[in-house]
Protein backbone atom coordinates (compact mmCIF):
# COMPACT_ATOMS: atom_id res chain seq x y z
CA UNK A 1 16.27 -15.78 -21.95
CA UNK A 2 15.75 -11.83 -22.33
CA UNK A 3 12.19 -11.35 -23.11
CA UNK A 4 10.96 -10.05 -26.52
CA UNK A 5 9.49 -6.66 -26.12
CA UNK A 6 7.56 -4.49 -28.62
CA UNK A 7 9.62 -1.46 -30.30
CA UNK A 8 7.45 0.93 -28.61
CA UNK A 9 8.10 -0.18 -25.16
CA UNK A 10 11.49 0.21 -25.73
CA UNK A 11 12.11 3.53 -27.65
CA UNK A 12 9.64 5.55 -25.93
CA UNK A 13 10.95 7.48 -22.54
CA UNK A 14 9.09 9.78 -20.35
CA UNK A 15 10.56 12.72 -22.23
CA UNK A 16 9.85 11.64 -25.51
CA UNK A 17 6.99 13.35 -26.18
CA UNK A 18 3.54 11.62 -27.35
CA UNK A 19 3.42 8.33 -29.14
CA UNK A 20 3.32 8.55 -33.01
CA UNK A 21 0.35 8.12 -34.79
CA UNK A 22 1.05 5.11 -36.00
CA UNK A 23 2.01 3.35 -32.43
CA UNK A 24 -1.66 3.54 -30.15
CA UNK A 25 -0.84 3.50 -26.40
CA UNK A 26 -1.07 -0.29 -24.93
CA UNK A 27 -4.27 -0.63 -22.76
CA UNK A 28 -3.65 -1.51 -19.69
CA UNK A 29 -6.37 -3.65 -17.57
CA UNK A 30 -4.22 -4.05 -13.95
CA UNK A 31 -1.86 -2.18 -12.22
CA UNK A 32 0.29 -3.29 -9.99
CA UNK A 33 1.82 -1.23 -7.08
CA UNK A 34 4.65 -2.44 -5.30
CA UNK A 35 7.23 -0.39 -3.09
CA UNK A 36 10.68 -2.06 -3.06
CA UNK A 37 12.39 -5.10 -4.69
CA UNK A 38 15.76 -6.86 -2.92
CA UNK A 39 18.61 -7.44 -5.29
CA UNK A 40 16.63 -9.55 -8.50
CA UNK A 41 13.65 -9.75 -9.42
CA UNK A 42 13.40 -13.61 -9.64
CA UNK A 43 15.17 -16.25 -7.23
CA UNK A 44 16.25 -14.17 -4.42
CA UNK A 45 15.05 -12.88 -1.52
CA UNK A 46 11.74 -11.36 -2.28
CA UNK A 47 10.66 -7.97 -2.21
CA UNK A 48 7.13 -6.68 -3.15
CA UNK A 49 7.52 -7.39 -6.71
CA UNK A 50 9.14 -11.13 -6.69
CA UNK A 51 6.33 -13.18 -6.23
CA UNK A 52 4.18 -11.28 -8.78
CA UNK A 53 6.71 -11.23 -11.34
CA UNK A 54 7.47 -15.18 -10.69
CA UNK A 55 3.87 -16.52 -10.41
CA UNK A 56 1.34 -14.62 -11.88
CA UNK A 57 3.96 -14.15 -13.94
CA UNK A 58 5.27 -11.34 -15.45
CA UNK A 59 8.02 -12.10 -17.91
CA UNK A 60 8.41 -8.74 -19.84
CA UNK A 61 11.14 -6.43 -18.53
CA UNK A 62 9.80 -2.47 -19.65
CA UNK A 63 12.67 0.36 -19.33
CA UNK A 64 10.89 3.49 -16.90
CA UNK A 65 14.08 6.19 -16.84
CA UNK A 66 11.46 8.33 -15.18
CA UNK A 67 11.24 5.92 -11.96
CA UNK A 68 13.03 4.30 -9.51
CA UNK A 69 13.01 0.71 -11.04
CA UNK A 70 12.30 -0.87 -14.25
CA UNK A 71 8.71 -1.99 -14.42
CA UNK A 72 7.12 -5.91 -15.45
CA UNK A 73 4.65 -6.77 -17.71
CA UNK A 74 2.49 -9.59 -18.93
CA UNK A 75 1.05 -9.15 -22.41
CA UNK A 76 -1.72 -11.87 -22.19
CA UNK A 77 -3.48 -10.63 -19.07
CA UNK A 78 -3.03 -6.56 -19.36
CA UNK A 79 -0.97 -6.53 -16.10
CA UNK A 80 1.51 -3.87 -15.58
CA UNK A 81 3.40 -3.55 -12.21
CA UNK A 82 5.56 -0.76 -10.97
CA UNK A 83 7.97 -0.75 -7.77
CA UNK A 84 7.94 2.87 -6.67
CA UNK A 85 10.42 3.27 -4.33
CA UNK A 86 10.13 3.58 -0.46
CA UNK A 87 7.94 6.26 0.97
CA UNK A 88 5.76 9.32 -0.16
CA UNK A 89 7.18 10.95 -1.94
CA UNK A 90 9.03 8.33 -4.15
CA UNK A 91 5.14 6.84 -4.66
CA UNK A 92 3.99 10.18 -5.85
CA UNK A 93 6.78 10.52 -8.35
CA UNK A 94 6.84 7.38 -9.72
CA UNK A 95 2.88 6.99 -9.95
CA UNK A 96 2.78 10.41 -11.67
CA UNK A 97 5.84 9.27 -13.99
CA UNK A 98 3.64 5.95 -15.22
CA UNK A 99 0.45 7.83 -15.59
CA UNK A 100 2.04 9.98 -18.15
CA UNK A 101 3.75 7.78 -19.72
CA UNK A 102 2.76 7.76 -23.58
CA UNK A 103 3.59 4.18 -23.64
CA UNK A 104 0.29 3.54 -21.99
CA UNK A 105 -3.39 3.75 -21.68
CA UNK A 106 -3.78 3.59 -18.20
CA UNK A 107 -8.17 5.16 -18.61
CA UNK A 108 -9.98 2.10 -17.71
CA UNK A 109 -6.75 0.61 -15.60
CA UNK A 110 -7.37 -0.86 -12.16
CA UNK A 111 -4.44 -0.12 -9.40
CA UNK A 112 -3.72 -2.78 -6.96
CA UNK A 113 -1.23 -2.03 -3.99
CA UNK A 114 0.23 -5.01 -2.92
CA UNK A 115 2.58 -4.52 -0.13
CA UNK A 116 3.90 -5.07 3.42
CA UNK A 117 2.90 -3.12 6.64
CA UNK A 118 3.14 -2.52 10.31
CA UNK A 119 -0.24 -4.91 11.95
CA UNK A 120 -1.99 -2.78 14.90
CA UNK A 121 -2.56 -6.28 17.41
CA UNK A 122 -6.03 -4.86 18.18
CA UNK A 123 -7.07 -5.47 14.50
CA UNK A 124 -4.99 -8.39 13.37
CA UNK A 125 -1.93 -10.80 13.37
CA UNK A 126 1.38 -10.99 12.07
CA UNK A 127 0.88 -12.36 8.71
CA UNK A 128 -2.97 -11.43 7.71
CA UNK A 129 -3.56 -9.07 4.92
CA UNK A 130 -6.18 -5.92 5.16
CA UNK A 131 -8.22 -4.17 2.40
CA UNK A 132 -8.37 -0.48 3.16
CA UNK A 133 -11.43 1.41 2.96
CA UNK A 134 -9.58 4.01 4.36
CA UNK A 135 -5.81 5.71 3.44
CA UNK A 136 -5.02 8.38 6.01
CA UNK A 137 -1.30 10.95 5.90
CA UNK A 138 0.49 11.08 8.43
CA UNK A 139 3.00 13.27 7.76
CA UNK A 140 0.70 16.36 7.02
CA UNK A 141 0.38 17.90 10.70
CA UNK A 142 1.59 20.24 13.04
CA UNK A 143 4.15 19.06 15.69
CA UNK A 144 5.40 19.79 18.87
CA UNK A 145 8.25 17.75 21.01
CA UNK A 146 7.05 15.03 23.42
CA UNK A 147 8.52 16.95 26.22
CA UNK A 148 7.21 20.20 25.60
CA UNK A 149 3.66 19.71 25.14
CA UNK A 150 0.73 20.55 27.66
CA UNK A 151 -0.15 18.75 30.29
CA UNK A 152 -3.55 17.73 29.03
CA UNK A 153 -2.25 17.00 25.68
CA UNK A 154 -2.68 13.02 24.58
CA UNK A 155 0.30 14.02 21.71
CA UNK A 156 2.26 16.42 19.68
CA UNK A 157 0.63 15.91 16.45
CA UNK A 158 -2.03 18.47 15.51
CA UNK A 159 -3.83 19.29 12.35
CA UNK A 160 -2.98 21.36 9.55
CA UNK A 161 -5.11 24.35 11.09
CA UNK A 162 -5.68 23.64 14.03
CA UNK A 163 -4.02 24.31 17.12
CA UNK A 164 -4.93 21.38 19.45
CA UNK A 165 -4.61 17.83 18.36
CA UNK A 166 -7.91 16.23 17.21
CA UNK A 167 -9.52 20.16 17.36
CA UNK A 168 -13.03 20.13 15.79
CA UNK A 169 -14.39 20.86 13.25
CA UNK A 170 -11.86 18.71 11.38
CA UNK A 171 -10.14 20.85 8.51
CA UNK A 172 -11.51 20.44 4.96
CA UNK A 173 -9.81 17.24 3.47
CA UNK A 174 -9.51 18.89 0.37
CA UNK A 175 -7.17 21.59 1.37
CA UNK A 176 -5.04 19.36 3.07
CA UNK A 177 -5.26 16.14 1.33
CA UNK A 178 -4.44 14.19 4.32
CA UNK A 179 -7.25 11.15 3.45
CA UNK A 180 -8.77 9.78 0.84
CA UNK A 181 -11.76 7.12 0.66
CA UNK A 182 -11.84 4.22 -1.19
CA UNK A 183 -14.60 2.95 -3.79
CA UNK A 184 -16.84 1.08 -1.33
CA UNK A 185 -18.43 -1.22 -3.40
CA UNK A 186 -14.84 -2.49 -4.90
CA UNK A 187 -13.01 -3.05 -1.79
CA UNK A 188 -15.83 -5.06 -0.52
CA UNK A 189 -15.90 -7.31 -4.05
CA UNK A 190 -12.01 -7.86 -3.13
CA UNK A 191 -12.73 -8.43 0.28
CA UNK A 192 -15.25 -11.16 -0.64
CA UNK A 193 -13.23 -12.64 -3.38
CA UNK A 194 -10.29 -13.50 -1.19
CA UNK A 195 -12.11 -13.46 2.50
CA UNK A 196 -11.27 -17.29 2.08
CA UNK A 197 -8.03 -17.15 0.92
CA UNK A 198 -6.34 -19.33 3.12
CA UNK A 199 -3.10 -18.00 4.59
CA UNK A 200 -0.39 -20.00 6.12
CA UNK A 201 0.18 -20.92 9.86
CA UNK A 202 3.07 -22.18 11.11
CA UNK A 203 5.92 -22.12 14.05
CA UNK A 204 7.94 -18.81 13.20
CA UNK A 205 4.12 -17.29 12.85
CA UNK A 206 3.13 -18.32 16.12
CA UNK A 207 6.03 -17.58 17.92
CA UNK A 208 5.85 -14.16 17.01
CA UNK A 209 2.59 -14.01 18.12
CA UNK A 210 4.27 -14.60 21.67
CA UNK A 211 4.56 -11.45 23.95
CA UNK A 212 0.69 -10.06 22.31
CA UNK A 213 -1.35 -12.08 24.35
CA UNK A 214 -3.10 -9.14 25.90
CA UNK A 215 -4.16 -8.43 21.83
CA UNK A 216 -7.20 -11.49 21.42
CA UNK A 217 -7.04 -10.28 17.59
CA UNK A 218 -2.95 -10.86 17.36
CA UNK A 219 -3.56 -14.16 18.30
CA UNK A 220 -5.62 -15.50 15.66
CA UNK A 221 -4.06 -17.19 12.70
CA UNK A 222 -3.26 -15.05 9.52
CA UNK A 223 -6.49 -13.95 7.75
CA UNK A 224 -8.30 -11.22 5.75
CA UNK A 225 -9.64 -8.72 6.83
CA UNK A 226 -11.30 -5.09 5.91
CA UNK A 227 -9.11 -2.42 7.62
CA UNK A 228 -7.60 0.95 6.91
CA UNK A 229 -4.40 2.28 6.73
CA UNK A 230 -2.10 4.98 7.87
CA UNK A 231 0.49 6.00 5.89
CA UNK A 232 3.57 7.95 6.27
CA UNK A 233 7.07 8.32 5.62
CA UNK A 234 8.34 7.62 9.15
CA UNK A 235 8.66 4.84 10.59
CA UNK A 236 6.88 4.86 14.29
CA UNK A 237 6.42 2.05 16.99
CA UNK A 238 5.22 2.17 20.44
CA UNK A 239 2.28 1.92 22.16
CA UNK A 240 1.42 6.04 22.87
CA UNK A 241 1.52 6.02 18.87
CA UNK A 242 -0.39 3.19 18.21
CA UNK A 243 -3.00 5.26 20.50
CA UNK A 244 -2.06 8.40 18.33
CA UNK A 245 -2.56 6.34 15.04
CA UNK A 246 -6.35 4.56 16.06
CA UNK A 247 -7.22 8.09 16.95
CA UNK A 248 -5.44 9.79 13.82
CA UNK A 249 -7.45 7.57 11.95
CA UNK A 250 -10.93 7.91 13.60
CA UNK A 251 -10.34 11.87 13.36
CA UNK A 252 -9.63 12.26 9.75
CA UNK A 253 -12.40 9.62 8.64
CA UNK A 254 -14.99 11.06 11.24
CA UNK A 255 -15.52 7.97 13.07
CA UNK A 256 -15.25 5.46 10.07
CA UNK A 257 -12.20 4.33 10.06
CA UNK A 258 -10.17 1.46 11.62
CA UNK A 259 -6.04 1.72 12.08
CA UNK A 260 -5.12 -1.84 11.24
CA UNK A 261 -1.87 -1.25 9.35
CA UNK A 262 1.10 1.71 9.09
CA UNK A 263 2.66 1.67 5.77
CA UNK A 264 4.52 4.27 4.07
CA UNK A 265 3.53 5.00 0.62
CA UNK A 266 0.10 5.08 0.20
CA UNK A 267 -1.01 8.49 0.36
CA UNK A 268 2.04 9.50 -2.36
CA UNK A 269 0.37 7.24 -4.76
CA UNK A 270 -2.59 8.06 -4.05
CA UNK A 271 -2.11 11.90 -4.17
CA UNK A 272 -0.52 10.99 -7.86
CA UNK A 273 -3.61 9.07 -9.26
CA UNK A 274 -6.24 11.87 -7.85
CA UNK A 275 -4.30 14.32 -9.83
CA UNK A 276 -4.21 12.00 -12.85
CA UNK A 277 -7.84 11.37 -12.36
CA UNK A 278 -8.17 15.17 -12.55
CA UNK A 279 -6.08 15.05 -16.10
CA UNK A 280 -8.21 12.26 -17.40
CA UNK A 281 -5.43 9.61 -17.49
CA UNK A 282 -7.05 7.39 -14.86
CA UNK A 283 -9.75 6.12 -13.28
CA UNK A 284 -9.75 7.44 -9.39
CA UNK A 285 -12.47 5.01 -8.19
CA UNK A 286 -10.29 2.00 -9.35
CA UNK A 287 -7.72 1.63 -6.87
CA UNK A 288 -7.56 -0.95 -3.94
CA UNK A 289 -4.96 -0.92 -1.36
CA UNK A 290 -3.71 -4.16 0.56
CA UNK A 291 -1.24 -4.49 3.17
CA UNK A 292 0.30 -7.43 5.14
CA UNK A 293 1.23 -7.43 8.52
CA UNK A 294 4.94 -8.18 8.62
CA UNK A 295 5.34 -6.72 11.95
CA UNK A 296 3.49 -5.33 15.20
CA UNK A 297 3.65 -1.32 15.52
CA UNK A 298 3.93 -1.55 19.16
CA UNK A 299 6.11 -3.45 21.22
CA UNK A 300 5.34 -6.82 22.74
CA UNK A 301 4.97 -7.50 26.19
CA UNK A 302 8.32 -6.75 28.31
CA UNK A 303 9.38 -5.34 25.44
CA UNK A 304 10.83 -1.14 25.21
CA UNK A 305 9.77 0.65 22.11
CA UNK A 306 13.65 1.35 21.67
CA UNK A 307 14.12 -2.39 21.95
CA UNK A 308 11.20 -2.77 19.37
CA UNK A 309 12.77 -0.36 16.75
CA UNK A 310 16.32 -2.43 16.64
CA UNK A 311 14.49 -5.80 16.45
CA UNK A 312 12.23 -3.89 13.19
CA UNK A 313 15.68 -1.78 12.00
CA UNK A 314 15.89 -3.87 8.40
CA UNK A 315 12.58 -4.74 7.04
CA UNK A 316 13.81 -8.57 6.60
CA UNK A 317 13.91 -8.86 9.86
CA UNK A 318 10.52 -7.79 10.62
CA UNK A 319 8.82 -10.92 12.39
CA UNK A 320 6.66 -12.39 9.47
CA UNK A 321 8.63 -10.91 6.92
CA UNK A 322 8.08 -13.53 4.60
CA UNK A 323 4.88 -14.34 5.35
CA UNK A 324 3.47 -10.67 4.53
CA UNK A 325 5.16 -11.27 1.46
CA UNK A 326 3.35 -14.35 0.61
CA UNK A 327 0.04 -12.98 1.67
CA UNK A 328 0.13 -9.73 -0.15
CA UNK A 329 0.70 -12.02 -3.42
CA UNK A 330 -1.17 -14.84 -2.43
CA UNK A 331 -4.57 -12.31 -1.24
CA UNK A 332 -3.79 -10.02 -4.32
CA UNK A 333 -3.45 -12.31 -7.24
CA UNK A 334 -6.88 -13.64 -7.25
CA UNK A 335 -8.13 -10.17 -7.62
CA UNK A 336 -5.77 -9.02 -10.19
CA UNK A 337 -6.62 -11.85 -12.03
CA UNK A 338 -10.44 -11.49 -11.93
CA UNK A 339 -10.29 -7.89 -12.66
CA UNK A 340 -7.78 -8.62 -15.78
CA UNK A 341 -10.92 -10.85 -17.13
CA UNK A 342 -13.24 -8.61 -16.82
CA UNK A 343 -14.67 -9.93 -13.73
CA UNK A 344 -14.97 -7.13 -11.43
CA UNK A 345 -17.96 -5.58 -9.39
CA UNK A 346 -21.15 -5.29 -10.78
CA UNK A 347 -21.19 -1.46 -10.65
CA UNK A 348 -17.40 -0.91 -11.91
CA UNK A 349 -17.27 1.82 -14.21
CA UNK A 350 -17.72 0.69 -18.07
């Protein structure tokens, strides 16, 4: 049955200019941010958007010329949700497309990322979900070859204006934009919402917890946790850059931070919705980022990195594929829900 959807939706585009008078921008309450769908939205295999578009649901299909991907909708609850695309710099696009869409009041919106991730084993296992405090680039760095780099060097990667890696002072985070903090007080309201979500365990879980034994936190069954991510458009494995990335992290947060997952679009969309917050179309201190671990971003035991990048080549291969999938829905959805009623934290904006 093709939905029913209101005129507006349909005859207003990106480039159409600003709603008439006459047709008032739909609030929104929730957004949604997923990265990629797999062939349908409904009864296939499932992307980011499946589960949220079958359960919560989301029955409303809502042209968006200016994206990648059509987006979903649920009129009762105030939920919009958005696929992006894979990577930075699809996020930043598409975000940036939405929040000017004239479709939409997106002011007093909240922005959920709900997505899969690479799982550092010294924070977590296959299969558990983390709330980031934390989003750190990177892509935004200096870079020299493996092979060419000084002998006392740890790695290649050094900061934008700076010519050793990890050189202090660290540069000004507003010139380079490479990470952004996270409302505090929200992130720990979602964390406590959904610390008890419980999260399925079962034999394809814990046999890819096999070869991580040396990683006590990899070998715990899927939970959720508080952890930050790193995010960047290439895809890295290997245990000299899951040294890089703990460190990465620690650098550009100045000691705060904690690498638990690698995923690759975050700091697009986030770049997008700081520069709508600047243009008064959203709310910056409403966002929340989760990420499931589908996959370790290091190799397990016996195991080359090469080796590790052809086992991870096609994301539904990744280890617990479908189990990050489950968990980003089944750790997200309470909070989406409680924040479309209303029910956020006590000091959420009015």
């Amino acid at each position: 049955m093709r939905p029913v959807i209101p005129a507006l939706l349909l005859a207003t585009s990106f480039a159409a200019g600003p709603a008439g008078a006459a047709d008032a921008p739909i609030p929104i309450k929730v957004v949604v941010v997923a990265a990629f769908e797999i062939g349908k939205d409904q009864g296939d295999i499932a992307g980011e958007l499946q589960l949220w578009t079958e359960r919560l649901p989301l029955p409303d299909v809502l042209p968006f010329p200016q994206g990648n991907y059509h987006l979903r909708y649920n009129p009762d609850l105030g939920v919009l949700a958005i696929v992006t695309g894979e990577a930075t710099a699809h996020a930043a696009a598409s975000i940036a497309g939405l929040g000017m869409d004239p479709r939409f009041d997106l002011t007093e919106a909240y922005w959920v990322v709900a997505g899969i991730a690479g799982g550092n084993p010294e924070r977590m296992s296959v299969g558990s979900a983390a709330w980031a405090r934390w989003v750190v680039d990177a892509d935004l760095a200096y870079e020299i070859d493996a092979r060419e780099i000084p002998a006392d060097w740890t790695t290649g990667y050094v900061p934008l204006g700076r010519t050793e890696p990890y050189q202090e002072p660290r540069p000004p985070t507003g010139a380079t934009r490479s990470v952004f903090k996270l409302k505090e007080s929200l992130v720990a309201w979602a964390f406590r919402t959904t610390r008890n979500v419980r999260l399925e365990d079962d034999r394809a879980l814990r046999r890819a917890r096999r070869g991580y034994e040396d990683y006590p936190a990899s070998q715990q069954p899927p939970r959720v946790i508080r952890g930050d991510t790193l995010s960047g458009s290439t895809f890295w494995t290997g245990k000299r850059f899951n040294r890089w990335a703990g460190r990465w992290v620690r650098y550009w947060t100045e000691g705060r931070g904690d690498f638990a997952t690698s995923a690759m679009e975050d700091t697009g969309t986030l770049t997008a919705l700081t520069q709508l917050a600047r243009a008064g179309k959203v709310d910056r201190d409403r966002v929340l980022v989760l990420r499931a671990a589908s996959n370790h971003t290091l190799p397990r035991r016996g195991e080359t990195a090469a080796e590790h990048l052809a086992e991870n080549a096609d994301e539904t291969s990744f280890s617990a594929y479908d189990a990050a999938i489950e968990a980003a829905y089944r750790v997200g959805s309470p909070v989406v829900r409680a924040l479309a009623r209303g029910e956020g934290p006590a000091d959420a904006p009015p």
